[in-house]
C-alpha atoms as a PDB file:
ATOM      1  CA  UNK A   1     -32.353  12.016 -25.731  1.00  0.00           C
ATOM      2  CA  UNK A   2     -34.213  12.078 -29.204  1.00  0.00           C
ATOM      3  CA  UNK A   3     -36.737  15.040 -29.507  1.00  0.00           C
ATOM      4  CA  UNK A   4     -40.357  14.051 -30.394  1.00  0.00           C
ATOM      5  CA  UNK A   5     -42.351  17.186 -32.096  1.00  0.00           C
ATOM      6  CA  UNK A   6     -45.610  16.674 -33.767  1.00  0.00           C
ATOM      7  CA  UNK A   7     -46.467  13.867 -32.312  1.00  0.00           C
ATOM      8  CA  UNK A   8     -43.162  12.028 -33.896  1.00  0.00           C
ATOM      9  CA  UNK A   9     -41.833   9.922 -31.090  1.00  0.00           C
ATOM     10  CA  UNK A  10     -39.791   7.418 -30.556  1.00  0.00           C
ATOM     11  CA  UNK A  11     -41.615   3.852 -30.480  1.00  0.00           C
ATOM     12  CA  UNK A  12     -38.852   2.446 -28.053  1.00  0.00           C
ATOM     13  CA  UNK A  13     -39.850   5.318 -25.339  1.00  0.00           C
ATOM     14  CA  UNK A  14     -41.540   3.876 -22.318  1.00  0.00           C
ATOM     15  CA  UNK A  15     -41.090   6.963 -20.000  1.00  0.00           C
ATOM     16  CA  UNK A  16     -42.219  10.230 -22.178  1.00  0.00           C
ATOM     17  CA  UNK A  17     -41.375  13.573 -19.855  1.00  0.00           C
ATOM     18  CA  UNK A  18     -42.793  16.848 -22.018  1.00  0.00           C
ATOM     19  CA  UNK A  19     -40.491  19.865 -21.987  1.00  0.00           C
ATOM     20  CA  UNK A  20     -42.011  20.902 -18.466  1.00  0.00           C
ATOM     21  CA  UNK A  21     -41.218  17.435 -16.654  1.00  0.00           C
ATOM     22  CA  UNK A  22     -44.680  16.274 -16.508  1.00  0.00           C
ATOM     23  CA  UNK A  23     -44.647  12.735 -17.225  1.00  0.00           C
ATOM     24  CA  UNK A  24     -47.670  11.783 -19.610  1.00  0.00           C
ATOM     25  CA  UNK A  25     -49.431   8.040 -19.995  1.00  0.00           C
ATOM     26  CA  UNK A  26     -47.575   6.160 -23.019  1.00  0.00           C
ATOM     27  CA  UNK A  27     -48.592   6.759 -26.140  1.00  0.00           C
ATOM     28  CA  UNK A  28     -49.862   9.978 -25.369  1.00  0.00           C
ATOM     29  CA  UNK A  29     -49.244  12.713 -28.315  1.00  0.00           C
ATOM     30  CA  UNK A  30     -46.110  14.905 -27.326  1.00  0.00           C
ATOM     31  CA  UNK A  31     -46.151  19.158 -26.659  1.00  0.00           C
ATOM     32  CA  UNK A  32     -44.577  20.686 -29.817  1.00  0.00           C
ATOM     33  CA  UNK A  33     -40.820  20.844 -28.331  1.00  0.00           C
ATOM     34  CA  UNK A  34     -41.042  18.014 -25.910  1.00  0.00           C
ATOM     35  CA  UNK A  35     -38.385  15.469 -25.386  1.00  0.00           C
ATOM     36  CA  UNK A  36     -38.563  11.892 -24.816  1.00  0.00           C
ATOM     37  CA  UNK A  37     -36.225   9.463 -23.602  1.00  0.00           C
ATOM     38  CA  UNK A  38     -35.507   5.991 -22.467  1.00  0.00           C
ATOM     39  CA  UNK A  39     -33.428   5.401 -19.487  1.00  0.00           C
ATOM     40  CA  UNK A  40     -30.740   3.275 -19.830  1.00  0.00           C
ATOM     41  CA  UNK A  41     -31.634  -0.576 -18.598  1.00  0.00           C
ATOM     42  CA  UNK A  42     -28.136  -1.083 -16.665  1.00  0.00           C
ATOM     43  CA  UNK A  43     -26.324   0.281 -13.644  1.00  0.00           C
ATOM     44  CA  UNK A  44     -23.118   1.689 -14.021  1.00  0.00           C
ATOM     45  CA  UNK A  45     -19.555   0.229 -12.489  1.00  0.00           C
ATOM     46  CA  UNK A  46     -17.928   2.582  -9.797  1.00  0.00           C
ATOM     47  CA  UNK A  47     -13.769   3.192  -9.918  1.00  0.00           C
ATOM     48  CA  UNK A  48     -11.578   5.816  -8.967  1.00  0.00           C
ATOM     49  CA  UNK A  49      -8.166   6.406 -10.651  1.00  0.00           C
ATOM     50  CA  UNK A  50      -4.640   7.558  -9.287  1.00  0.00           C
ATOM     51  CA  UNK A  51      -1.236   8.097 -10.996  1.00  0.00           C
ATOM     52  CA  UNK A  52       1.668   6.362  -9.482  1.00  0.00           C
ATOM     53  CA  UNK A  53       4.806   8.216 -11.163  1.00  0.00           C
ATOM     54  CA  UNK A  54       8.058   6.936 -11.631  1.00  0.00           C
ATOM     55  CA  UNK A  55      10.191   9.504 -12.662  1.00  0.00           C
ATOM     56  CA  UNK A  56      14.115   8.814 -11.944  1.00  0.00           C
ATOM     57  CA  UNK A  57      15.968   8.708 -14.986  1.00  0.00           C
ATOM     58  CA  UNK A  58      15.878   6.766 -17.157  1.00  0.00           C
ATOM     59  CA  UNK A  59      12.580   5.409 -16.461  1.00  0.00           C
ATOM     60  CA  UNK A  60      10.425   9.088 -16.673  1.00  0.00           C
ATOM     61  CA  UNK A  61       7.113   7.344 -17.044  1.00  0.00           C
ATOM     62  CA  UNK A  62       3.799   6.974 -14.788  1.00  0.00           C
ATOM     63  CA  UNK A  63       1.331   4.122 -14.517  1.00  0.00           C
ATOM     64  CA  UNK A  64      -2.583   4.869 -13.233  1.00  0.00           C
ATOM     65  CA  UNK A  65      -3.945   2.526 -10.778  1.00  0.00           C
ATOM     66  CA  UNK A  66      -7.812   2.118 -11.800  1.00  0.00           C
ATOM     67  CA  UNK A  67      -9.243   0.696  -8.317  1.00  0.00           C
ATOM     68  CA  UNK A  68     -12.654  -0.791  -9.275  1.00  0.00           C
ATOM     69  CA  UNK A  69     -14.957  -1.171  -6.809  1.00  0.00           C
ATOM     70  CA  UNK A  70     -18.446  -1.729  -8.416  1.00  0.00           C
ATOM     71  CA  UNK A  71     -19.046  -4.046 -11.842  1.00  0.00           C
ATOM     72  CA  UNK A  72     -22.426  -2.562 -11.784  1.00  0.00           C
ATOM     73  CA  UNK A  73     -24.968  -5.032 -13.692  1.00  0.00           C
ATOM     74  CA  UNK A  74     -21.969  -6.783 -15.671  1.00  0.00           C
ATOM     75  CA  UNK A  75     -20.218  -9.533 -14.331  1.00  0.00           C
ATOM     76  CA  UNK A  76     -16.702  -7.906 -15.597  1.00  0.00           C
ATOM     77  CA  UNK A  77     -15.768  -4.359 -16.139  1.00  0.00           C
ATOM     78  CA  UNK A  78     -13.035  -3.152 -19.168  1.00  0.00           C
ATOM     79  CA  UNK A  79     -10.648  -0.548 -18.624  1.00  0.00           C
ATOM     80  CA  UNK A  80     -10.143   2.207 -22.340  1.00  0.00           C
ATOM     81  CA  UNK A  81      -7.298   3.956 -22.334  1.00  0.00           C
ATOM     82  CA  UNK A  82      -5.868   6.691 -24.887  1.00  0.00           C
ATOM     83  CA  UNK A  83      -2.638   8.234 -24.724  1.00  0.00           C
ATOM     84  CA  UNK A  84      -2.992  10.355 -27.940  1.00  0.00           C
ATOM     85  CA  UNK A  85      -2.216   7.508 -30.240  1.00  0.00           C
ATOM     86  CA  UNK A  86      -5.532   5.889 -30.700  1.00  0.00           C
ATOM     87  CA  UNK A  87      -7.733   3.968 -28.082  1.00  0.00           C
ATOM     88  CA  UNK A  88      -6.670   0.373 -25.889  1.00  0.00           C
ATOM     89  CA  UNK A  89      -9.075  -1.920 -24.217  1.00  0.00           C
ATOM     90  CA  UNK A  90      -8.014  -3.953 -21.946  1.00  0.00           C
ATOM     91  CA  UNK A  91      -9.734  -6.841 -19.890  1.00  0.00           C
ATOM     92  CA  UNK A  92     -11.947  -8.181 -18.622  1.00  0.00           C
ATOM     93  CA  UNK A  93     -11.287  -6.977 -15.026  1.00  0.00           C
ATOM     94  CA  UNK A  94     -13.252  -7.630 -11.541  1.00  0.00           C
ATOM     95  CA  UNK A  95     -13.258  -5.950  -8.243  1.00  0.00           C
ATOM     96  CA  UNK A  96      -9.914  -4.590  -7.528  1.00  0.00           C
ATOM     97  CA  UNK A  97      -6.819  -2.243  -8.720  1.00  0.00           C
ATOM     98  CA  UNK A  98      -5.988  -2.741 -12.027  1.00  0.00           C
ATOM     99  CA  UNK A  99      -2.791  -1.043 -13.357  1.00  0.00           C
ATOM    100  CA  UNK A 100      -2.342   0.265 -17.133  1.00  0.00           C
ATOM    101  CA  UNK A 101       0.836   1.704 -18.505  1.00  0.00           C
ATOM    102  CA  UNK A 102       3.823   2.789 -18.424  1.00  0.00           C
ATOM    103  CA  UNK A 103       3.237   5.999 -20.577  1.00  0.00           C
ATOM    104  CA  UNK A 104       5.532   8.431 -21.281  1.00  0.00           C
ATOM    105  CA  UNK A 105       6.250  11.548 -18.188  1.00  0.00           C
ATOM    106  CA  UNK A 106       4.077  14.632 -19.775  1.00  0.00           C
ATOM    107  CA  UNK A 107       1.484  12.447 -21.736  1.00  0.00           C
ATOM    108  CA  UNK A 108      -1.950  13.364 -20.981  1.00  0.00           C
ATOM    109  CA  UNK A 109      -4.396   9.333 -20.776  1.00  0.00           C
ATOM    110  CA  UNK A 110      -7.901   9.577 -20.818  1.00  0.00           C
ATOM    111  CA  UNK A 111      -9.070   6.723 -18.854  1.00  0.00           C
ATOM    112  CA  UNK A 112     -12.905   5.122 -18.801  1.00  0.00           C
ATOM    113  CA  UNK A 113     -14.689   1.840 -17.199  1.00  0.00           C
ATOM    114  CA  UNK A 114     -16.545   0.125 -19.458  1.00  0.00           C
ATOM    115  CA  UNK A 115     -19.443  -1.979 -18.659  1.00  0.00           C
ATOM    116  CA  UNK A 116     -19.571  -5.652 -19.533  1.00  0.00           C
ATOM    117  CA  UNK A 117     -22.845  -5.228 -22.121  1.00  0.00           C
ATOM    118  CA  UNK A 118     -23.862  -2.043 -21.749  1.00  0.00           C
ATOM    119  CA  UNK A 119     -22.330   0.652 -23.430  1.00  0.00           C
ATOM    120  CA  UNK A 120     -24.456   3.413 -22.027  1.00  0.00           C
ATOM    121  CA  UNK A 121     -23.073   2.801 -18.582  1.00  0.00           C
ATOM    122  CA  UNK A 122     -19.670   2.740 -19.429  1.00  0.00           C
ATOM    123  CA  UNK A 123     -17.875   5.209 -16.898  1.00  0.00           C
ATOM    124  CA  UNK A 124     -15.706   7.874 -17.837  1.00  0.00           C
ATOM    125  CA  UNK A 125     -12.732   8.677 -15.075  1.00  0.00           C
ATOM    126  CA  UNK A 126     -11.358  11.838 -16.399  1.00  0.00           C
ATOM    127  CA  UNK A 127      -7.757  12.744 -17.866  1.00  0.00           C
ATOM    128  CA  UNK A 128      -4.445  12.165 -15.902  1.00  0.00           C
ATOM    129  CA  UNK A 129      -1.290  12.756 -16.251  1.00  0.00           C
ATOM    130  CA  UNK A 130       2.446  12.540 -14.987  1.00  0.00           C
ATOM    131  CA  UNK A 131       3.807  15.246 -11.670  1.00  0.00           C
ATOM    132  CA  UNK A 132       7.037  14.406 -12.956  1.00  0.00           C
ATOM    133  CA  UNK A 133       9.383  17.467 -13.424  1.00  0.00           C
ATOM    134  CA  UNK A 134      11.105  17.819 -16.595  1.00  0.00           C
ATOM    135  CA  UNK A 135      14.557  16.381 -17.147  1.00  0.00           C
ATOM    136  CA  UNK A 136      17.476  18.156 -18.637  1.00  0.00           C
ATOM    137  CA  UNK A 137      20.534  15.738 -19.372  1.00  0.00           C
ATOM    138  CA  UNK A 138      22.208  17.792 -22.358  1.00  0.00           C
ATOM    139  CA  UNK A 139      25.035  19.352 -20.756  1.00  0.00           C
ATOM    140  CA  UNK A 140      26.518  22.688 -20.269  1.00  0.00           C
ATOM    141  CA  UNK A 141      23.292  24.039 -19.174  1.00  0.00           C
ATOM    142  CA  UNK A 142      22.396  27.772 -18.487  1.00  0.00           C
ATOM    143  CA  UNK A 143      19.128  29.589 -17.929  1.00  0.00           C
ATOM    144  CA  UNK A 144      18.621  33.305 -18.542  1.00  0.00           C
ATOM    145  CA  UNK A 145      15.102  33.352 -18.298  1.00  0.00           C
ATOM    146  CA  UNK A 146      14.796  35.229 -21.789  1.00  0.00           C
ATOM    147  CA  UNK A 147      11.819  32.523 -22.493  1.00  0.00           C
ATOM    148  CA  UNK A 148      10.041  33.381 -19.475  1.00  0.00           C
ATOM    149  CA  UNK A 149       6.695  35.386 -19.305  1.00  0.00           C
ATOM    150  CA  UNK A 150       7.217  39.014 -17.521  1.00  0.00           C
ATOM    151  CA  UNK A 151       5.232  38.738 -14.159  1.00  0.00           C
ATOM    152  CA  UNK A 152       5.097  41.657 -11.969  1.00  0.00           C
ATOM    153  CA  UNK A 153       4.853  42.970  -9.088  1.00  0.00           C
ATOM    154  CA  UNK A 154       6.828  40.664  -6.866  1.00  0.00           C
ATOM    155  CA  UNK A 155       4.667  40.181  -3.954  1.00  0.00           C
ATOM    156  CA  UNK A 156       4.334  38.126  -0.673  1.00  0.00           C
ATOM    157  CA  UNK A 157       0.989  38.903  -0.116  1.00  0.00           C
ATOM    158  CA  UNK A 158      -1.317  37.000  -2.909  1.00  0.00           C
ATOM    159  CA  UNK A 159      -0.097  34.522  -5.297  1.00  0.00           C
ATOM    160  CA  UNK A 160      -0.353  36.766  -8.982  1.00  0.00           C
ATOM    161  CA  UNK A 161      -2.308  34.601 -11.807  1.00  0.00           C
ATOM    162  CA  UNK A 162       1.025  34.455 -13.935  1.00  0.00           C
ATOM    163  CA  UNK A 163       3.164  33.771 -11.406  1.00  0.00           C
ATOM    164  CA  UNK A 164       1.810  30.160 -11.372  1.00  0.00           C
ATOM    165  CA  UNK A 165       2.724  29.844 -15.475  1.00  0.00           C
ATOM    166  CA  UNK A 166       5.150  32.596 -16.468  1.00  0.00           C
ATOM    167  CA  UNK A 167       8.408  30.519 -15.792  1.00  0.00           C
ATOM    168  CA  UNK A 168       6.390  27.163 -17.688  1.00  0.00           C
ATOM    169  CA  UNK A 169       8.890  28.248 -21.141  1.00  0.00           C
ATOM    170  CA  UNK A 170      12.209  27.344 -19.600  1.00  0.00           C
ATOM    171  CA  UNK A 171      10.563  24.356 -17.587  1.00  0.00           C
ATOM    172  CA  UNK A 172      11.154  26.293 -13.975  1.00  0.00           C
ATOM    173  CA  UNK A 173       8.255  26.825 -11.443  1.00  0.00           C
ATOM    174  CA  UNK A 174       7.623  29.031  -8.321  1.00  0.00           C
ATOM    175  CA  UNK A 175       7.074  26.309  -5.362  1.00  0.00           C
ATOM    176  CA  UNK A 176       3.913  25.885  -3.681  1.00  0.00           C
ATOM    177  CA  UNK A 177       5.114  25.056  -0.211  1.00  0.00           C
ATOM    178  CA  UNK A 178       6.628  28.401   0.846  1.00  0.00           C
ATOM    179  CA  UNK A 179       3.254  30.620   0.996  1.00  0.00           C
ATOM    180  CA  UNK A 180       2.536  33.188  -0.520  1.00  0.00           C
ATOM    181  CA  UNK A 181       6.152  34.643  -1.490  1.00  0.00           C
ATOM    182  CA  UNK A 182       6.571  33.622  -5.242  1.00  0.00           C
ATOM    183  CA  UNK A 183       9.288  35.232  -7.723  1.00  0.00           C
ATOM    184  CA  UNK A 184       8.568  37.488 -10.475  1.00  0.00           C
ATOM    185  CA  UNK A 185       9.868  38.014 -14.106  1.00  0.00           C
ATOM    186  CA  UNK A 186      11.166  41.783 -14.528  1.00  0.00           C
ATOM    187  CA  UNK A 187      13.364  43.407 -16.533  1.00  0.00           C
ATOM    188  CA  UNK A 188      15.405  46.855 -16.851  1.00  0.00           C
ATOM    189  CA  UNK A 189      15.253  47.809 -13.354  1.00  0.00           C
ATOM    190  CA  UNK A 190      13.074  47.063 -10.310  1.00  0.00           C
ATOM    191  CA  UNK A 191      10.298  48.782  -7.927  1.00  0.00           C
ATOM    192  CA  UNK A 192      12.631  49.841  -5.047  1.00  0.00           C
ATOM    193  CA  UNK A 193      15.604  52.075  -6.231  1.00  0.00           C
ATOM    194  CA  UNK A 194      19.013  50.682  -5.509  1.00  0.00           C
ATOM    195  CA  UNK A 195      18.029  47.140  -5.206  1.00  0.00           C
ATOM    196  CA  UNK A 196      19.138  45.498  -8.770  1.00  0.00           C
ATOM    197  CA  UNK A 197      20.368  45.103 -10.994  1.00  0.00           C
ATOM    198  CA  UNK A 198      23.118  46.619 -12.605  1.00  0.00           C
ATOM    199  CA  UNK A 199      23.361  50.418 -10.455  1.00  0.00           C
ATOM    200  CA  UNK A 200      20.182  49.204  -8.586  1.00  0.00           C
ATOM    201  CA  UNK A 201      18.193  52.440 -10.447  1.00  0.00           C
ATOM    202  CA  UNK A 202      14.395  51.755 -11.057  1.00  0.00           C
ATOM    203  CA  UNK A 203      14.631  51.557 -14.867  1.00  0.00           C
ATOM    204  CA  UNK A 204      17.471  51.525 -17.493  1.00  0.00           C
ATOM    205  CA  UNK A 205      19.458  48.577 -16.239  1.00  0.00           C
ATOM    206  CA  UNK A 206      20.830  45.293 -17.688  1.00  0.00           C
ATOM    207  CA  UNK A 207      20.585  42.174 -16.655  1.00  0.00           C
ATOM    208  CA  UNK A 208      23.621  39.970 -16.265  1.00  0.00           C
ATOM    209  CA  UNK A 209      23.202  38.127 -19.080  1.00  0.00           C
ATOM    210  CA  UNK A 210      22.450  38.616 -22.073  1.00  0.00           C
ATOM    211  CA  UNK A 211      23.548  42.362 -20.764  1.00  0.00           C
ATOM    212  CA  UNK A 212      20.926  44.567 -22.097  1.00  0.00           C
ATOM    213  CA  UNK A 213      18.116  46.361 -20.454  1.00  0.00           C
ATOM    214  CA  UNK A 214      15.216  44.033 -21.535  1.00  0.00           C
ATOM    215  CA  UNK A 215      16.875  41.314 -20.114  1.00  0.00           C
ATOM    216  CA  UNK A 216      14.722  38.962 -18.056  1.00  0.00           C
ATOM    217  CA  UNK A 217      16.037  37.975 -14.787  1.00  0.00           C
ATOM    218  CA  UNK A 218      13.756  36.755 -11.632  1.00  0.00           C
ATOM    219  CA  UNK A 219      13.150  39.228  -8.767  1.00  0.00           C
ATOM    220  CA  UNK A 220      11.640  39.514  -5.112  1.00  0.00           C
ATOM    221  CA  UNK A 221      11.178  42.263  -2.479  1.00  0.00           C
ATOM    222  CA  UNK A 222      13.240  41.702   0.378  1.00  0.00           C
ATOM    223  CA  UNK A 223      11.654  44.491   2.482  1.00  0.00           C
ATOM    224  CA  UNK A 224       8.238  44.604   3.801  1.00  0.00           C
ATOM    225  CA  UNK A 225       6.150  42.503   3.752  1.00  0.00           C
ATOM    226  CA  UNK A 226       9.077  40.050   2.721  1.00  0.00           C
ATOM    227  CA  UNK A 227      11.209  40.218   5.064  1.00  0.00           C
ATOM    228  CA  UNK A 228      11.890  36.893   7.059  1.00  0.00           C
ATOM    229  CA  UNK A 229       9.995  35.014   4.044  1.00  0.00           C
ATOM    230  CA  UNK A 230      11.509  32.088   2.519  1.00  0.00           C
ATOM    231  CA  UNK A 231      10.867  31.854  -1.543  1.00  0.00           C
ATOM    232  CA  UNK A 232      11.601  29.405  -3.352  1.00  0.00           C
ATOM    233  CA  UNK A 233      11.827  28.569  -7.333  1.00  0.00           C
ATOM    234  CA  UNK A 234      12.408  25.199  -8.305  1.00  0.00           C
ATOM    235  CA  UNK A 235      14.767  24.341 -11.330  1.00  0.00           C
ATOM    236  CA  UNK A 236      14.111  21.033 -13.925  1.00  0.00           C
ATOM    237  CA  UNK A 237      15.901  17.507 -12.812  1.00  0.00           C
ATOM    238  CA  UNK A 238      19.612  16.891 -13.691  1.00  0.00           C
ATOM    239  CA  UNK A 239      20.462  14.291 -15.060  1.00  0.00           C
ATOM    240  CA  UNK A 240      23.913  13.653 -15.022  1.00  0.00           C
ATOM    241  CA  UNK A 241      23.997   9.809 -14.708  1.00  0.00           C
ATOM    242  CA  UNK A 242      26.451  10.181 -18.138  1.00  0.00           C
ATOM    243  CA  UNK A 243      29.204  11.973 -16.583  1.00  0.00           C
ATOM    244  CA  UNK A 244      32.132  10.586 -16.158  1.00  0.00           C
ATOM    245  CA  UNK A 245      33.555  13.157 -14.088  1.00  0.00           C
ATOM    246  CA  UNK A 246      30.943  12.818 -10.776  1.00  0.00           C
ATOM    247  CA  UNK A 247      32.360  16.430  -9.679  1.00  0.00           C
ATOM    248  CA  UNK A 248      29.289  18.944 -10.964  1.00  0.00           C
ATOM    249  CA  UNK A 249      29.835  23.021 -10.251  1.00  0.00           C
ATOM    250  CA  UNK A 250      26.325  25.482 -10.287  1.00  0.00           C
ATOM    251  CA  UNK A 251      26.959  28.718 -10.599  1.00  0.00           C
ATOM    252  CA  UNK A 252      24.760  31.786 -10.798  1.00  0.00           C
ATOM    253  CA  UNK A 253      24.529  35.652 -11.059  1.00  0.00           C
ATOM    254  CA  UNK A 254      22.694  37.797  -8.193  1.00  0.00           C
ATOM    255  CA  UNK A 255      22.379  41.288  -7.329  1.00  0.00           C
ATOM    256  CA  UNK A 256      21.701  41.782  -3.439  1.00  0.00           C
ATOM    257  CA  UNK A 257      22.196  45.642  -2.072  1.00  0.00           C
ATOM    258  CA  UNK A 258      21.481  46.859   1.191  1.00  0.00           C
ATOM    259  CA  UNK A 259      22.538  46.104   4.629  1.00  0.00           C
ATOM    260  CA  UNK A 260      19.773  42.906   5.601  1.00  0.00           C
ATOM    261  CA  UNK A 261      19.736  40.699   2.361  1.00  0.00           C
ATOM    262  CA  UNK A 262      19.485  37.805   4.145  1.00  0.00           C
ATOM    263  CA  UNK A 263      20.933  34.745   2.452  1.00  0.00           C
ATOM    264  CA  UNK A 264      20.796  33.584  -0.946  1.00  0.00           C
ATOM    265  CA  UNK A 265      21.143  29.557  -1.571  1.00  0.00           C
ATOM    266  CA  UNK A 266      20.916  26.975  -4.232  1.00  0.00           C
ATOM    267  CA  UNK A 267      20.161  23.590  -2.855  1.00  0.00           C
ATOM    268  CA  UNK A 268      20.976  20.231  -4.646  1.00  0.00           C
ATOM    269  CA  UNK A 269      18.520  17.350  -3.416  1.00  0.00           C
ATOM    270  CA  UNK A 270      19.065  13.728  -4.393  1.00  0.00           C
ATOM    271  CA  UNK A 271      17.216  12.278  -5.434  1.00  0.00           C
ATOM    272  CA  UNK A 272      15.681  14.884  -6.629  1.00  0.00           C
ATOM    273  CA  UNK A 273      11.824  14.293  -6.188  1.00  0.00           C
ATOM    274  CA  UNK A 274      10.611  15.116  -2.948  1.00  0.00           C
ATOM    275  CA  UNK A 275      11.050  19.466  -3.308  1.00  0.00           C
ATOM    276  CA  UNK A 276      12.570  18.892  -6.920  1.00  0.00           C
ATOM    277  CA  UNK A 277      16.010  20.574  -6.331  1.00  0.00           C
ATOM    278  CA  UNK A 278      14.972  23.551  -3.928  1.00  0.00           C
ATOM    279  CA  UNK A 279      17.519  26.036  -5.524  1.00  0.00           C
ATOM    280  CA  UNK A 280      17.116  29.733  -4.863  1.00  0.00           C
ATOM    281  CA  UNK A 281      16.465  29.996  -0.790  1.00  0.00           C
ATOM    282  CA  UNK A 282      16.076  34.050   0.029  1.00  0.00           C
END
């Protein structure tokens, strides 16, 4: 839009609107304020984008299908892509999917149609990027959740705003799938006396490792209203395609007092995509 004040206009405007809507006959001497514009003389191309990930090692990359489905006015569409190292036409394209890629797991493509004269129709489609999980293939591994963001109260009842983001520094994340039930970040001592760790008192207590009382470890009620709730925490990818020794051990520290626990479980899936690893059953 190009503002018009004082009777300045544009002389390309063929539909002047003042700054209450009215339209007014061409040529007509604009309201101090009013805006005029000139609708664009082409009809924009329709396409919807999806990301197609391929992320077993060593591959870690996605692709985005662009399906077009309209070329609008043109008689071709082009497909822009960025990546975060400069813009990439490609084309001309008709009516149908059109892949671009590979790009790298974790890189964030901003993706547009571009019409075939017209660049005031071109379409924009949004950002996408890769659902692959991170990969960890450096070897011995060990996670004390130091890095993590403290996120409390453990609950089963309503998902907390950090608990969707606090274990994002050490590349971990509370499932989706199991509810409401998602683990918290806590340190020196939990909620319910004698439940963990170290003596099980409320405050005061270290965590396994590193061993001192602001020591972050992951927690979850076990009693009401958790009790019979499944919660789950999913760890990065493994890669351990370099070993030559196939045999792999997991091991891990746990507090669990009382008399009804439950069960505590880590599950190994492979390959590993589907619930990314499932470790940490309670």
């Amino acid at each position: 839009m190009s503002g018009a004040i004082n009777d300045i206009g544009d002389p390309g405007v063929v539909v002047p609107l003042d700054y209450t809507g009215a339209a007014r006959p061409l040529g007509a001497a604009p309201d101090p304020g009013a805006f005029e514009f000139n609708p664009a003389g082409c009809s924009q191309p329709m396409a919807t984008a999806s990301v197609v990930d391929n992320c077993i090692p060593p591959n870690s990359n996605f692709t985005i299908n662009v399906d077009v489905t309209d070329l609008g006015n043109g008689a071709s569409v082009g497909i822009t892509y960025d990546d975060g190292n400069g813009p990439v036409s490609d084309g001309p394209f008709g009516l149908g999917i059109h892949s671009i890629g590979p790009f790298p797991s974790g890189s964030t493509v901003l993706v547009s149609v571009t019409h075939a004269t017209d660049a005031l129709c071109d379409l924009n489609l949004g950002s996408y990027v890769s659902s692959c999980p991170p990969v960890v293939s450096t070897f011995p591994y060990c996670e004390d959740f130091e890095s993590a963001t403290l996120c409390v109260p453990s609950t089963c009842l309503a998902v907390l705003a950090c608990t969707a983001t606090a274990l994002d520094p050490v590349l971990w994340e509370n499932t989706t799938t199991d509810g409401l039930a998602e683990w918290s970040v806590d340190e020196g001592g939990t909620t319910s006396t004698g439940t963990g760790p170290g003596t099980g008192a409320s405050s005061g207590q270290s965590d396994y490792f590193p061993g001192t009382i602001t020591g972050n470890y992951l927690y979850i009620e076990s009693g009401v209203p958790c009790n019979g709730v499944e919660a789950v925490v999913l760890s990065p990818v493994f890669d351990i395609s370099s070993f030559t020794n196939p045999n792999v051990r997991a091991q891990m520290a746990y507090n669990m007092f009382g008399a009804t626990m439950g069960t505590m479980s880590i599950d190994i899936e492979t390959p590993p995509f589907l619930e990314r690893g499932r470790p940490f059953g309670h």
